[in-house]
N, C-alpha and C. Protein backbone atom coordinates (compact mmCIF):
# COMPACT_ATOMS: atom_id res chain seq x y z
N UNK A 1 -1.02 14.81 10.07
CA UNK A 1 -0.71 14.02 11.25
C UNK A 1 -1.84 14.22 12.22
N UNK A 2 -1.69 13.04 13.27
CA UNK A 2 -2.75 13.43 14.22
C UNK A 2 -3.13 14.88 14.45
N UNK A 3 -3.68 13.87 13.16
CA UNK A 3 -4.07 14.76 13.48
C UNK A 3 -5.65 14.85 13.67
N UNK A 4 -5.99 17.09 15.86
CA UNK A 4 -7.51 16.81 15.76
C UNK A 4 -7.08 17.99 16.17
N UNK A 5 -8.50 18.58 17.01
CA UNK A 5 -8.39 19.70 16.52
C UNK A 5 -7.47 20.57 16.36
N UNK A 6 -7.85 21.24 15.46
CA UNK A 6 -6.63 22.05 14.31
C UNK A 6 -5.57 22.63 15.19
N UNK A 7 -4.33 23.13 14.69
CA UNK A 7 -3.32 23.42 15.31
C UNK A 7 -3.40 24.34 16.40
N UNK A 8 -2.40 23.78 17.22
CA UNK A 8 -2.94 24.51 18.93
C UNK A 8 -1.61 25.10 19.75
N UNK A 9 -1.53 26.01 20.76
CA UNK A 9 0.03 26.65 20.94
C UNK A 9 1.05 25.18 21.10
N UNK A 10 0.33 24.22 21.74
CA UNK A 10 1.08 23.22 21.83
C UNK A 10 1.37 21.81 21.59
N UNK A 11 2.36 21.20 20.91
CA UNK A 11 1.91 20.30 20.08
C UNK A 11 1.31 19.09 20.94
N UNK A 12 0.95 19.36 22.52
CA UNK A 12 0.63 17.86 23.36
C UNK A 12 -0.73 18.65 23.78
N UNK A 13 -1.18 19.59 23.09
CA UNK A 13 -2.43 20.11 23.44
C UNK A 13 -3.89 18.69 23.15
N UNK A 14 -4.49 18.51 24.13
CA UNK A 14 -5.26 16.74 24.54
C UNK A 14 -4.47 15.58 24.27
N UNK A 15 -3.05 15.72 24.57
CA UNK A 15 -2.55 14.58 24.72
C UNK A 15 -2.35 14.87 26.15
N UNK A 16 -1.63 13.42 26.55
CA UNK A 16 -1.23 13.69 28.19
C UNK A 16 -0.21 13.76 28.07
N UNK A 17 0.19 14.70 29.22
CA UNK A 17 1.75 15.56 29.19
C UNK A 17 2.89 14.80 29.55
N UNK A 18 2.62 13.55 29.70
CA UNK A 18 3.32 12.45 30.13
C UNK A 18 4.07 11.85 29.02
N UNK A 19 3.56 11.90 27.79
CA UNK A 19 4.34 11.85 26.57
C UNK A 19 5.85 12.34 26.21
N UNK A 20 5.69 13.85 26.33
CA UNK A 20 6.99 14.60 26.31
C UNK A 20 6.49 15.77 26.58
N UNK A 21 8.12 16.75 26.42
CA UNK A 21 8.01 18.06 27.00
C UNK A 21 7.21 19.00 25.66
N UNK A 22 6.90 20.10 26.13
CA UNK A 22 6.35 20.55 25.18
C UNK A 22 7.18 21.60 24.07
N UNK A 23 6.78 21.82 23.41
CA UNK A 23 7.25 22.39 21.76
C UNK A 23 6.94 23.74 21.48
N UNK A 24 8.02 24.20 20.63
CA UNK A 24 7.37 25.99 20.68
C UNK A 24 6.14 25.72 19.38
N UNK A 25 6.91 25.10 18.06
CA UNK A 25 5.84 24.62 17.58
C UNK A 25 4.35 24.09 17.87
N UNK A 26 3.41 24.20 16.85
CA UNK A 26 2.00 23.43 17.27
C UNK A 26 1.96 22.29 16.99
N UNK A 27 0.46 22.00 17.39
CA UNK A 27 1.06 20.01 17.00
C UNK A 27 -0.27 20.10 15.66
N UNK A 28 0.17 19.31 15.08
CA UNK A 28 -0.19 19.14 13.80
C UNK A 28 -1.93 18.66 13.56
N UNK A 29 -2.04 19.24 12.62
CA UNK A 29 -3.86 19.37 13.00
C UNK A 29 -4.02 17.76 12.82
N UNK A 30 -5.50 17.38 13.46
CA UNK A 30 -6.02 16.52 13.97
C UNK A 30 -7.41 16.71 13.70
N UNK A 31 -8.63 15.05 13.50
CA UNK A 31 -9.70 15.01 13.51
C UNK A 31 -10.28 15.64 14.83
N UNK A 32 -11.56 16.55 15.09
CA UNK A 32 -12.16 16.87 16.07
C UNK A 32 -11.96 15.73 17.25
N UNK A 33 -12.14 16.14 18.58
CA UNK A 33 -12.18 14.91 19.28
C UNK A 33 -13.38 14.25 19.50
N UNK A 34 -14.33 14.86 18.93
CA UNK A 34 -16.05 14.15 19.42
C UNK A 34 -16.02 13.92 17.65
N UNK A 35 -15.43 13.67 16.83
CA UNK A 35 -15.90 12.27 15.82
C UNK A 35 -16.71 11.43 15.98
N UNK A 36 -17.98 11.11 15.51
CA UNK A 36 -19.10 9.81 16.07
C UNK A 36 -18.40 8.65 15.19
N UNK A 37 -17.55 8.71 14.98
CA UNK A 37 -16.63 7.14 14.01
C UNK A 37 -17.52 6.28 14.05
N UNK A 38 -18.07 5.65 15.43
CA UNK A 38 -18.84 4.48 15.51
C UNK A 38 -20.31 4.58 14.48
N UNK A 39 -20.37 5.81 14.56
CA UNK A 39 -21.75 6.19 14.02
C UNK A 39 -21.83 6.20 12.38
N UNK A 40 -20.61 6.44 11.91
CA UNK A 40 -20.54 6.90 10.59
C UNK A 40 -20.93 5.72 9.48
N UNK A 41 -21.48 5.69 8.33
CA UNK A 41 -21.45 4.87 7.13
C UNK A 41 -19.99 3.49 7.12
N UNK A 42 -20.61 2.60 6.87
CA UNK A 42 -19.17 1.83 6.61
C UNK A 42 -19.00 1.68 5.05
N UNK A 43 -17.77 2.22 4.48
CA UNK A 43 -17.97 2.17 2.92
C UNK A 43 -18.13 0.61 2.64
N UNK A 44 -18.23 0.61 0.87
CA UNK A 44 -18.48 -0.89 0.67
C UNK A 44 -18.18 -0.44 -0.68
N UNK A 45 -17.11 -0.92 -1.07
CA UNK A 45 -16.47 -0.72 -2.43
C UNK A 45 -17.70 -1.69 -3.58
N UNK A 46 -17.32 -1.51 -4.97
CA UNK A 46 -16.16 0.12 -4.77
C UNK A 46 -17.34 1.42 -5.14
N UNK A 47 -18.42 1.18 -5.49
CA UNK A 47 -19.37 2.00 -5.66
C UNK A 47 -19.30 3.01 -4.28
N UNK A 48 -19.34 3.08 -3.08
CA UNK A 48 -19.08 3.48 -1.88
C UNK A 48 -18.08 4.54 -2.35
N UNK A 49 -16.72 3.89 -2.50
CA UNK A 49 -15.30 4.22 -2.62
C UNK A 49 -15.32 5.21 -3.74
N UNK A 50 -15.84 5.06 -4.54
CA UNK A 50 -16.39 6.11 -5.26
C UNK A 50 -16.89 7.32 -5.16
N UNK A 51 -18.39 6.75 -4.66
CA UNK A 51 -18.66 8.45 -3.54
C UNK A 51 -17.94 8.78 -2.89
N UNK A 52 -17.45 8.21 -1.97
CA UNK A 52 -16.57 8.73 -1.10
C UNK A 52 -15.47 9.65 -1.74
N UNK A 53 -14.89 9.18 -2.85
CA UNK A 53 -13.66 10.32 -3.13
C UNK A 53 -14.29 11.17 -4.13
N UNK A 54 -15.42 10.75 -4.58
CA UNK A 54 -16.51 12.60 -5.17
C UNK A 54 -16.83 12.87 -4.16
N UNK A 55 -17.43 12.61 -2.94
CA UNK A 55 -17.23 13.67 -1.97
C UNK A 55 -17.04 14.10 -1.22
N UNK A 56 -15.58 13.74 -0.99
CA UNK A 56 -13.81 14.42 -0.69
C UNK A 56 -13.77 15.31 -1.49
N UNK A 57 -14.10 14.88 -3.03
CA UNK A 57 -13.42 15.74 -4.31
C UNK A 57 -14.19 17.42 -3.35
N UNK A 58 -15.24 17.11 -3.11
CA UNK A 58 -16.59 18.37 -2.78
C UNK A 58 -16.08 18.88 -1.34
N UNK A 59 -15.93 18.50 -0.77
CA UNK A 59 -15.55 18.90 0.41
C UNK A 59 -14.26 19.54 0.48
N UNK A 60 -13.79 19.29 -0.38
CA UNK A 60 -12.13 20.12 -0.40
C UNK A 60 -12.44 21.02 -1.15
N UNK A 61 -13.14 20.89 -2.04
CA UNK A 61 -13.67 22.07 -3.03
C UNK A 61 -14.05 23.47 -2.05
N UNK A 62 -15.18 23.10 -1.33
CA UNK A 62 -15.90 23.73 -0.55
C UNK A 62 -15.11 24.43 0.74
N UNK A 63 -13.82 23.69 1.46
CA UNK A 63 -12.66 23.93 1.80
C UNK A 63 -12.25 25.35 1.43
N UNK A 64 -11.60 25.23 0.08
CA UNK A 64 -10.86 26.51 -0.22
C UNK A 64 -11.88 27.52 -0.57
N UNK A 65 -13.33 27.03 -0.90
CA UNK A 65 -13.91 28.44 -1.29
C UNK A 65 -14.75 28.68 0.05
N UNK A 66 -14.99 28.34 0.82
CA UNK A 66 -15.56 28.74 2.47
C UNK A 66 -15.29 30.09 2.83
N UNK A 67 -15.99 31.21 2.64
CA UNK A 67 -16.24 32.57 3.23
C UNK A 67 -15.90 33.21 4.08
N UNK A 68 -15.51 32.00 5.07
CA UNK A 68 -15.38 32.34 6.89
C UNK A 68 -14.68 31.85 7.53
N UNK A 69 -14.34 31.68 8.96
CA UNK A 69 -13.37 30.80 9.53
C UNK A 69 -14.24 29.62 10.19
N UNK A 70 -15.45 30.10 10.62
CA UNK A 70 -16.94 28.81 10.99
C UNK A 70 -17.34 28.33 10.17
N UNK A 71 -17.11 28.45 9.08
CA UNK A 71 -17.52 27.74 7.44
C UNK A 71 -16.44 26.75 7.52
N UNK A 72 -15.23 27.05 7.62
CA UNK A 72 -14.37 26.80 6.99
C UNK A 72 -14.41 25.40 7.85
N UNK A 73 -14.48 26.05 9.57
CA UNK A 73 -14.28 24.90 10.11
C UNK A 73 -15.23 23.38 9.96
N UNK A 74 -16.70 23.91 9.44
CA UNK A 74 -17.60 23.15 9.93
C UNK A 74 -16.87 21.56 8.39
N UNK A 75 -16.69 22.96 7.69
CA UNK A 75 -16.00 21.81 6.03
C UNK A 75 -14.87 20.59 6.62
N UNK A 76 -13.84 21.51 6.90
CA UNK A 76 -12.64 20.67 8.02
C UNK A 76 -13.65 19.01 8.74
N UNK A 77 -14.16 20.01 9.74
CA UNK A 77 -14.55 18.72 10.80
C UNK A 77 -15.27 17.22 9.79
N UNK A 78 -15.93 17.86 8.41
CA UNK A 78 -16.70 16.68 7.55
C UNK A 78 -15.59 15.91 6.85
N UNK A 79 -14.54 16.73 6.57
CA UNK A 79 -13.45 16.02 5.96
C UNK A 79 -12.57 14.83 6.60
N UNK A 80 -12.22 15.52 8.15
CA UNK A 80 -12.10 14.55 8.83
C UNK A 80 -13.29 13.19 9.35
N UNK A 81 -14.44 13.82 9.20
CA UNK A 81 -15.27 12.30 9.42
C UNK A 81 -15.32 11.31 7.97
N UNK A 82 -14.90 12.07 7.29
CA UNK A 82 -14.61 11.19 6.14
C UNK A 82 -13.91 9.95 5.99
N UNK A 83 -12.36 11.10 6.36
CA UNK A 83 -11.32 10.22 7.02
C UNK A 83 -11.30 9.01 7.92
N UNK A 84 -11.58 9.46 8.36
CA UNK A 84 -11.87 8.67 9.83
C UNK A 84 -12.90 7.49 9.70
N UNK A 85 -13.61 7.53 8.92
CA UNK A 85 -14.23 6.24 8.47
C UNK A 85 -13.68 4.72 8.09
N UNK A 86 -14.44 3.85 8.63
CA UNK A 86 -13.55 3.09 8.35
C UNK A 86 -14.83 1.54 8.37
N UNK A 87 -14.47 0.55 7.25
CA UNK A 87 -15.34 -0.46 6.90
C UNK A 87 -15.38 -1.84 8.10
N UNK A 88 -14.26 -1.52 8.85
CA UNK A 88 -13.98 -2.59 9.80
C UNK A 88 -14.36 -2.07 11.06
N UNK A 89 -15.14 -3.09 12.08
CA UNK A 89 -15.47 -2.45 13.16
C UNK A 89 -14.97 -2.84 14.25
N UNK A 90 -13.56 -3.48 13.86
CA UNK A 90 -12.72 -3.87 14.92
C UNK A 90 -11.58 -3.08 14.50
N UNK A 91 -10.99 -1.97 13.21
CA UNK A 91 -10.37 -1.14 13.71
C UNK A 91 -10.65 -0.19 14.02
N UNK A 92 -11.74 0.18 14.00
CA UNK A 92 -12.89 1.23 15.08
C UNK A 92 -12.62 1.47 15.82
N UNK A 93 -12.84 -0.35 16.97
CA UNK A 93 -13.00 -0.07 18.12
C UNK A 93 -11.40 -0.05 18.65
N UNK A 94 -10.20 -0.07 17.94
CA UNK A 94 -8.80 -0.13 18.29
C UNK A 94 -8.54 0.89 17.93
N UNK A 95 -9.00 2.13 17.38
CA UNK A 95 -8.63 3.90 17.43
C UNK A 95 -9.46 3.91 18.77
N UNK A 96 -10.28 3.69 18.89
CA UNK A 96 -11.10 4.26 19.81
C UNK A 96 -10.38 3.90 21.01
N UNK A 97 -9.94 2.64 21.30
CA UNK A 97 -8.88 2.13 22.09
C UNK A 97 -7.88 3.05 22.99
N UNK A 98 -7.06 3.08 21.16
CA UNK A 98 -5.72 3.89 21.74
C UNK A 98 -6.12 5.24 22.13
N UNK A 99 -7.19 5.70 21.29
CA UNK A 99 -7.24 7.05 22.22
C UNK A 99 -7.36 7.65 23.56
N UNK A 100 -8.12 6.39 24.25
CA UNK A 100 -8.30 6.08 25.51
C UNK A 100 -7.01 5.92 26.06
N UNK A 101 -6.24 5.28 25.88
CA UNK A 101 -5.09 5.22 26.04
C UNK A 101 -3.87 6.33 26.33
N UNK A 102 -3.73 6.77 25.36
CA UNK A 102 -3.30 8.13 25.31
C UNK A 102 -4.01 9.15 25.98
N UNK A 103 -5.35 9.15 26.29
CA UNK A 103 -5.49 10.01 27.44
C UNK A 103 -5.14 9.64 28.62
N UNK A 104 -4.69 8.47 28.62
CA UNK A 104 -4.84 7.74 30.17
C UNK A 104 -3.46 7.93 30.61
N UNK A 105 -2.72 8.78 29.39
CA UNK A 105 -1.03 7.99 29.78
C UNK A 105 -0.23 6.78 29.59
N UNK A 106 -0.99 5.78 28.43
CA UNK A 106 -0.57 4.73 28.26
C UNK A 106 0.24 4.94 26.75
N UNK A 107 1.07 5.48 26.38
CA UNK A 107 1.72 5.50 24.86
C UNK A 107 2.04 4.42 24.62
N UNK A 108 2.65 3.56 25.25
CA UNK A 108 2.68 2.50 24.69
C UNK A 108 1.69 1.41 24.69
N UNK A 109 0.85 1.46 25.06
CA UNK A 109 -0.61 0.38 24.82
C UNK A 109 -0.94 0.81 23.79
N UNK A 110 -1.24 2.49 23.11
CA UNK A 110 -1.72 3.11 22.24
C UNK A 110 -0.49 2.86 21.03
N UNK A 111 0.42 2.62 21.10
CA UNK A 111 1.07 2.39 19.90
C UNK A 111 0.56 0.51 19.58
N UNK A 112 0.47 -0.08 20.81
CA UNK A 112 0.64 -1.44 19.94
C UNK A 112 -0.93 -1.95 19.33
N UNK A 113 -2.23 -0.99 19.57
CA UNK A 113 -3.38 -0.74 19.39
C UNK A 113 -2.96 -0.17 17.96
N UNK A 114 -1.99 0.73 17.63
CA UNK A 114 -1.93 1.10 16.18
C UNK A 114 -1.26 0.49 15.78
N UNK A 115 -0.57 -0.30 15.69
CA UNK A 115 0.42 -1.31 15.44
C UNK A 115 -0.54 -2.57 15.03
N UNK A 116 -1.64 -2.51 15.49
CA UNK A 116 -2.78 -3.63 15.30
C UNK A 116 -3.61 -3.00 13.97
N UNK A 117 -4.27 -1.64 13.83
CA UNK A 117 -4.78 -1.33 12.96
C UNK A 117 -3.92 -0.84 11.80
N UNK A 118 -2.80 -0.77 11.96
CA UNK A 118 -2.15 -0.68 10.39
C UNK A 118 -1.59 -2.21 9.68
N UNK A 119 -1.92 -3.02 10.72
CA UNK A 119 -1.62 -4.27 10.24
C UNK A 119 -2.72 -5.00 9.76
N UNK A 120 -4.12 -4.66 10.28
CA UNK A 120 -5.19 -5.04 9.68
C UNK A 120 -5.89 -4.35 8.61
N UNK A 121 -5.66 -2.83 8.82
CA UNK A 121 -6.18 -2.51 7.57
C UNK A 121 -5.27 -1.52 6.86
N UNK A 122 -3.89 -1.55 6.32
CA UNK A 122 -3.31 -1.09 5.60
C UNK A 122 -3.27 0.20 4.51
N UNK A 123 -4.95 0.35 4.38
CA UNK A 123 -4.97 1.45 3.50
C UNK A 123 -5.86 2.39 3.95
N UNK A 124 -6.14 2.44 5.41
CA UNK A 124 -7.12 3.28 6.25
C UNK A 124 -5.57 4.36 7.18
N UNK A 125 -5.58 5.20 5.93
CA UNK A 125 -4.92 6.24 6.60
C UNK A 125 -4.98 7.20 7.82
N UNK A 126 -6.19 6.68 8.28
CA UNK A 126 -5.90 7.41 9.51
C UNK A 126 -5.29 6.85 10.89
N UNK A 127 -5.17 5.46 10.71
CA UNK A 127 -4.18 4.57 11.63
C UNK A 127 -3.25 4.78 11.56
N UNK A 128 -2.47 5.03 10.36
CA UNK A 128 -1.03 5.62 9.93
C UNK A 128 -0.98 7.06 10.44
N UNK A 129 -1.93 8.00 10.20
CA UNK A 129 -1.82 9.15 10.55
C UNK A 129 -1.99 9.26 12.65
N UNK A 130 -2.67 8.33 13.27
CA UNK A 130 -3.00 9.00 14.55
C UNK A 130 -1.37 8.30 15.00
N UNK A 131 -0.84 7.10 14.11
CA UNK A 131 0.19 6.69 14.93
C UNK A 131 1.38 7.44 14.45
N UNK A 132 1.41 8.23 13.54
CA UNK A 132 2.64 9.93 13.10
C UNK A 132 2.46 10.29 14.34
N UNK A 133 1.64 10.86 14.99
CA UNK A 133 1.54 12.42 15.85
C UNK A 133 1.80 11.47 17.26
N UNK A 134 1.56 10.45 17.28
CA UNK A 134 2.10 9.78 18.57
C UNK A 134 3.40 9.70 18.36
N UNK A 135 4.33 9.24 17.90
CA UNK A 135 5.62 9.14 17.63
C UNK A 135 5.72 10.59 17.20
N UNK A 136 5.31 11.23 17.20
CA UNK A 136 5.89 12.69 16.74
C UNK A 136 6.26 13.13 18.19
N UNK A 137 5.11 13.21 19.25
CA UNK A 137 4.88 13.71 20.45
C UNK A 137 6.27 13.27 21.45
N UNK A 138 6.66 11.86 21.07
CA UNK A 138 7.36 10.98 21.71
C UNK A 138 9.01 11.20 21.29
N UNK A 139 9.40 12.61 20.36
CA UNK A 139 10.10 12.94 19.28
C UNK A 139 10.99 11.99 18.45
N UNK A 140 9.87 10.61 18.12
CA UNK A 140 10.50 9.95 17.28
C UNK A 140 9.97 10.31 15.86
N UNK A 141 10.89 11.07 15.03
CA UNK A 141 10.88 11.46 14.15
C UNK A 141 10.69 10.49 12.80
N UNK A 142 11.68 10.08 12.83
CA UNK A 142 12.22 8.80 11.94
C UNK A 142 10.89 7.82 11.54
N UNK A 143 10.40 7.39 12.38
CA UNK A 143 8.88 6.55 12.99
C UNK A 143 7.80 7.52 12.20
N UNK A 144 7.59 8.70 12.90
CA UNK A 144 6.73 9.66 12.49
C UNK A 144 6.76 10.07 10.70
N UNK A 145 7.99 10.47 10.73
CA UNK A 145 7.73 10.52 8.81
C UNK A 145 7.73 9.21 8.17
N UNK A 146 7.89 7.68 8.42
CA UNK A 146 7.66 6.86 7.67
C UNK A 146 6.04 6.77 8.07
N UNK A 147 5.18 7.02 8.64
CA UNK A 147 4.20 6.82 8.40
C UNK A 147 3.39 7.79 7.66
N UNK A 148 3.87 9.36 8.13
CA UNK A 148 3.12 10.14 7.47
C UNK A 148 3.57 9.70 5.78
N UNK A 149 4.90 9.06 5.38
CA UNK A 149 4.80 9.02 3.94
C UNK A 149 3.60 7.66 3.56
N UNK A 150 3.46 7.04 4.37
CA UNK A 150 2.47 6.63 4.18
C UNK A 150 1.13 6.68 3.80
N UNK A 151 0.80 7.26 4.74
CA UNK A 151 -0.84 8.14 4.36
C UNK A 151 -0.85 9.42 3.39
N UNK A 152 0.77 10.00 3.18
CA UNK A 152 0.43 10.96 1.80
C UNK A 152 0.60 9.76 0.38
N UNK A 153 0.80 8.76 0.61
CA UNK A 153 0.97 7.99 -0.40
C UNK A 153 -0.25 7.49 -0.90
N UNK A 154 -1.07 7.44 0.22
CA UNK A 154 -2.57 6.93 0.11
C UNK A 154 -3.91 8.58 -0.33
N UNK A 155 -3.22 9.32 0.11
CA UNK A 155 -3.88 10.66 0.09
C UNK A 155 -2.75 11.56 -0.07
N UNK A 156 -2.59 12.54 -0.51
CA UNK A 156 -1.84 13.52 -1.20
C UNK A 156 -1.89 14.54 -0.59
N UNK A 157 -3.46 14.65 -0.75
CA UNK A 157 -4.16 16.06 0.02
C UNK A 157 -4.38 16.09 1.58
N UNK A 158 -3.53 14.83 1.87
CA UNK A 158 -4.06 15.34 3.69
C UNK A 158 -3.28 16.10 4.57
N UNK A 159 -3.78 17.45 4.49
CA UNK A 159 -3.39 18.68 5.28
C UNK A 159 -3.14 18.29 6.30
N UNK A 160 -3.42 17.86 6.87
CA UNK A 160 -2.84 16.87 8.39
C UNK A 160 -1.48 16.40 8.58
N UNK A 161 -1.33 15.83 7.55
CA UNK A 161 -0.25 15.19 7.68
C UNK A 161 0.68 16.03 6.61
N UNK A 162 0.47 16.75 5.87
CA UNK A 162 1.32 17.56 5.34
C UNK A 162 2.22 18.61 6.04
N UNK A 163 1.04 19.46 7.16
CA UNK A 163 1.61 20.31 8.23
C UNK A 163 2.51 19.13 8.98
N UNK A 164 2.21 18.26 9.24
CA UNK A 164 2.78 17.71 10.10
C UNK A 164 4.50 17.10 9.54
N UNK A 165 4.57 16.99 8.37
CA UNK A 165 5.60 16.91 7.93
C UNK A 165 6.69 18.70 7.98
N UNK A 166 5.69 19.19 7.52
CA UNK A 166 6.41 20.92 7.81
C UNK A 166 6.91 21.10 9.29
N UNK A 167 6.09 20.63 10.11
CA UNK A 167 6.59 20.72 11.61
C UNK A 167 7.77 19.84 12.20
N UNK A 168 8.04 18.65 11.31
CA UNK A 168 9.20 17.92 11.62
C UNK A 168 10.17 18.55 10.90
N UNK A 169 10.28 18.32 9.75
CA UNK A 169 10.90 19.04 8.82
C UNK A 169 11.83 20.39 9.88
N UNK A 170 10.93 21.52 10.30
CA UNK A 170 11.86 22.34 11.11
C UNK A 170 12.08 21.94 12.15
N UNK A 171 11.19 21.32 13.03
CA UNK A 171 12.86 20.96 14.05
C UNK A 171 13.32 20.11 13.34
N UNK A 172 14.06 19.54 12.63
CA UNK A 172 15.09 18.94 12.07
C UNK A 172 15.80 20.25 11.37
N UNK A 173 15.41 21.26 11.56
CA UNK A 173 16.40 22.27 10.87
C UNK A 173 16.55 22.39 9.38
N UNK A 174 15.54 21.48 8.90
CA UNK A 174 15.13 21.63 7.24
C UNK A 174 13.94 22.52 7.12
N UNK A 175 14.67 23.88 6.97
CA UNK A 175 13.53 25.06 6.55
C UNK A 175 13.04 24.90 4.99
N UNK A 176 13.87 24.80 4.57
CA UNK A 176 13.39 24.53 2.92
C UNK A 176 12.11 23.65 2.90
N UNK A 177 12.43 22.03 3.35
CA UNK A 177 11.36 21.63 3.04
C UNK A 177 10.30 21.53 3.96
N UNK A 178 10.58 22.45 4.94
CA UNK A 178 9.65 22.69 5.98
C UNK A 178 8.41 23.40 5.64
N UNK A 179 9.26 24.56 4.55
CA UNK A 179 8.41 25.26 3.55
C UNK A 179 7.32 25.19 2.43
N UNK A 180 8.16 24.52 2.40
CA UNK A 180 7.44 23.38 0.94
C UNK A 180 5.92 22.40 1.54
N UNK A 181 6.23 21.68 2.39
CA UNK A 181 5.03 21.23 3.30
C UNK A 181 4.20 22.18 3.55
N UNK A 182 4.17 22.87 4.15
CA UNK A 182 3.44 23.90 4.83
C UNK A 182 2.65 24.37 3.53
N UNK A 183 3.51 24.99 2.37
CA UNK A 183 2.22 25.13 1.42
C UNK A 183 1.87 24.87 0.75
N UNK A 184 2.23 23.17 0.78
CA UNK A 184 1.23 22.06 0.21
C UNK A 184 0.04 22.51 0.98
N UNK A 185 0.58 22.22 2.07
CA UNK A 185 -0.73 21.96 3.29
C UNK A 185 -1.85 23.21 2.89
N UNK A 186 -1.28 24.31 2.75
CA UNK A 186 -2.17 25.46 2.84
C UNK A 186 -3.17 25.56 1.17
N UNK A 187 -2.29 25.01 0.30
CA UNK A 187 -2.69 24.61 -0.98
C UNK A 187 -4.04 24.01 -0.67
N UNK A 188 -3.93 23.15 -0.05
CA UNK A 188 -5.09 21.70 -0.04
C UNK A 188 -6.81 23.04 0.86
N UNK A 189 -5.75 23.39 2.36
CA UNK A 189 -6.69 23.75 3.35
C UNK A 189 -6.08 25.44 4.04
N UNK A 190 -6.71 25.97 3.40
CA UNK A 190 -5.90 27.70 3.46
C UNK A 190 -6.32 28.08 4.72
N UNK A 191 -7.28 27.03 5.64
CA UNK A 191 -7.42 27.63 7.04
C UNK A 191 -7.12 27.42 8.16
N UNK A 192 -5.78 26.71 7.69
CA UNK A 192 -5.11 25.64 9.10
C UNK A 192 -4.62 26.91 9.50
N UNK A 193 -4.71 26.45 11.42
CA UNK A 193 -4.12 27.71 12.38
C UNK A 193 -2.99 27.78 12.09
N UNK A 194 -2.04 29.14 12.17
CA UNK A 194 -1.73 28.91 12.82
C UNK A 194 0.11 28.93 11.44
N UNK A 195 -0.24 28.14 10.36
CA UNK A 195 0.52 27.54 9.64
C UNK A 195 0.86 28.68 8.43
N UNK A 196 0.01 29.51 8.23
CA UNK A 196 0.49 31.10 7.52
C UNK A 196 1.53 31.58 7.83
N UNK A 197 1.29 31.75 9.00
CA UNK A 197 2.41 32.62 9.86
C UNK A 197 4.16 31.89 9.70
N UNK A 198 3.99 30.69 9.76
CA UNK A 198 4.88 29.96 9.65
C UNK A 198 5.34 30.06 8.42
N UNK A 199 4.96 29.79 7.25
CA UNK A 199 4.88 29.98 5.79
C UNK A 199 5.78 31.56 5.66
N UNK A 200 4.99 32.01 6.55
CA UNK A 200 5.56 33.46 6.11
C UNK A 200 6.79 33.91 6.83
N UNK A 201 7.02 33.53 7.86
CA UNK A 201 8.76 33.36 8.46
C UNK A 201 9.66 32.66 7.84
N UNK A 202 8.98 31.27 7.49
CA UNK A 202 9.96 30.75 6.98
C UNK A 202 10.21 31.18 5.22
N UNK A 203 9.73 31.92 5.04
CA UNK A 203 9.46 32.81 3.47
C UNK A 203 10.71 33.59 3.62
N UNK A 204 10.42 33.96 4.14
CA UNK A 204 11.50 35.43 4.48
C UNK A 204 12.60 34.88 4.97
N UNK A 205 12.75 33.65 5.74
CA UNK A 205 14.20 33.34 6.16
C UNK A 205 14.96 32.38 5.03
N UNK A 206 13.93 31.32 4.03
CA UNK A 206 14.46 30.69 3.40
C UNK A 206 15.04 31.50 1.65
N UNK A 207 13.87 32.46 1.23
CA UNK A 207 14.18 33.25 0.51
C UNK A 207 14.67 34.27 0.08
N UNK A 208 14.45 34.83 1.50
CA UNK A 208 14.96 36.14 1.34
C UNK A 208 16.25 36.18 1.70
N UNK A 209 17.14 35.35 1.77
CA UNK A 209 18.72 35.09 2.02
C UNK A 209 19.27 36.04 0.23
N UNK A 210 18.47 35.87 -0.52
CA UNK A 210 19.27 36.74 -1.67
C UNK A 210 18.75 38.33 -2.11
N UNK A 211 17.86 38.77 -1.29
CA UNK A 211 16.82 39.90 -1.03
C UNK A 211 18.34 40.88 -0.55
C-alpha cells in the first residue's frame, strides 16, 4: 500500500492530519517521496516489459541478499522507481496531482485524480496501490483491500501492499491473516520497519494459544 517511505510510528506520517486520527499501527510502506517519476524511462512493450520484470526479478534478488540496512534501503527506493513508472504521461502527471493534493488536505480531489488513473491505465499498480493507503487513512477498509487485491493480482511480490493488507487485517481483528501478510511481506522484503516485530507478537499470540 501507499505505499512511501517505509513504515513510520504513524500511519498519516506525510499525509495531512486532516485525513483521520492517528493509529497505533504504522502506515504501510510507501515509494520514497522525492521519486523523479517524471524523469524515469517510459516502458514500451513488450521488449521493455521484459526488462523490466528481469530487473525486478534482480532487484528483489538483491533485496533479500543486501548486507545492511543502507543497502537494503538504497535496493527498496530502485524497486519502488520501478514501480512507479509508468508509459503514460498523463497518469504521471495525475499521481503527481493527487499527491499535491493530499498534502494540501484535499482527499477528495486526490481520490477522484485516482479514480482517473485506474481508469486509464488499469494495470499500473501503483494507482491502485497510492489509492489503498488513501482509503486506508480515511478507515475505509472495504475500498482499501479491493484495491490492494488488485495490485497483488498484478504483482504478488509487492511488499507494500502486502504489509498493508497485514495492517488492515489487524485492526479488523484478523490476527491470523494479519500474520500471514506480514510474512509474505517479509518473504518478498526482510527489511520493512518495523513489521518483524509485529510478525513476532502476532506469532506468539496467534500460535502460541496451544504452547
Amino acid at each position: 500500500m501507499a505505499a512511501t517511505p517505509g513504515l513510520a510510528q504513524s500511519p498519516r506520517d506525510g499525509l495531512t492530519p486532516d485525513l483521520a486520527q492517528p493509529r497505533a499501527l504504522p502506515r504501510p510502506p510507501e515509494p520514497p517521496s522525492d521519486l523523479p517519476n517524471s524523469n524515469l524511462p517510459h516502458s514500451k512493450p513488450p521488449k521493455a516489459s521484459a526488462d523490466r520484470e528481469r530487473g525486478l526479478d534482480f532487484l528483489l534478488g538483491a533485496l533479500q541478499a543486501a548486507p545492511d540496512e543502507a543497502s537494503a534501503k538504497h535496493v527498496e527506493a530502485r524497486i519502488w522507481a520501478l514501480w512507479s513508472q509508468t508509459s503514460s504521461d498523463t497518469a504521471a502527471l495525475l499521481m503527481a496531482r493527487s499527491k499535491v493534493a493530499i498534502a494540501n488536505g484535499q482527499p477528495e480531489l486526490a481520490l477522484k485524480l485516482l479514480d482517473a488513473v485506474v481508469k486509464l491505465k488499469p494495470d499500473y499498480i501503483e494507482g491502485w496501490n497510492r489509492r489503498a493507503t488513501l482509503y486506508y487513512v480515511q478507515n475505509d477498509y472495504d475500498r482499501a483491500l479491493r484495491d490492494i487485491e488488485q495490485v497483488l493480482t498484478r504483482e504478488p511480490r509487492h511488499f507494500g501492499a502486502l504489509a498493508g493488507l497485514g495492517m488492515i487485517m489487524q485492526e479488523l481483528g484478523d490476527d491470523k491473516r494479519a500474520l500471514s501478510a506480514y510474512r509474505k511481506a517479509l518473504a518478498v522484503n526482510p527489511h520493512l520497519d518495523r513489521v518483524p516485530e509485529l510478525v513476532k507478537k502476532l506469532t506468539e499470540k496467534v500460535e502460541g494459544r496451544d504452547i
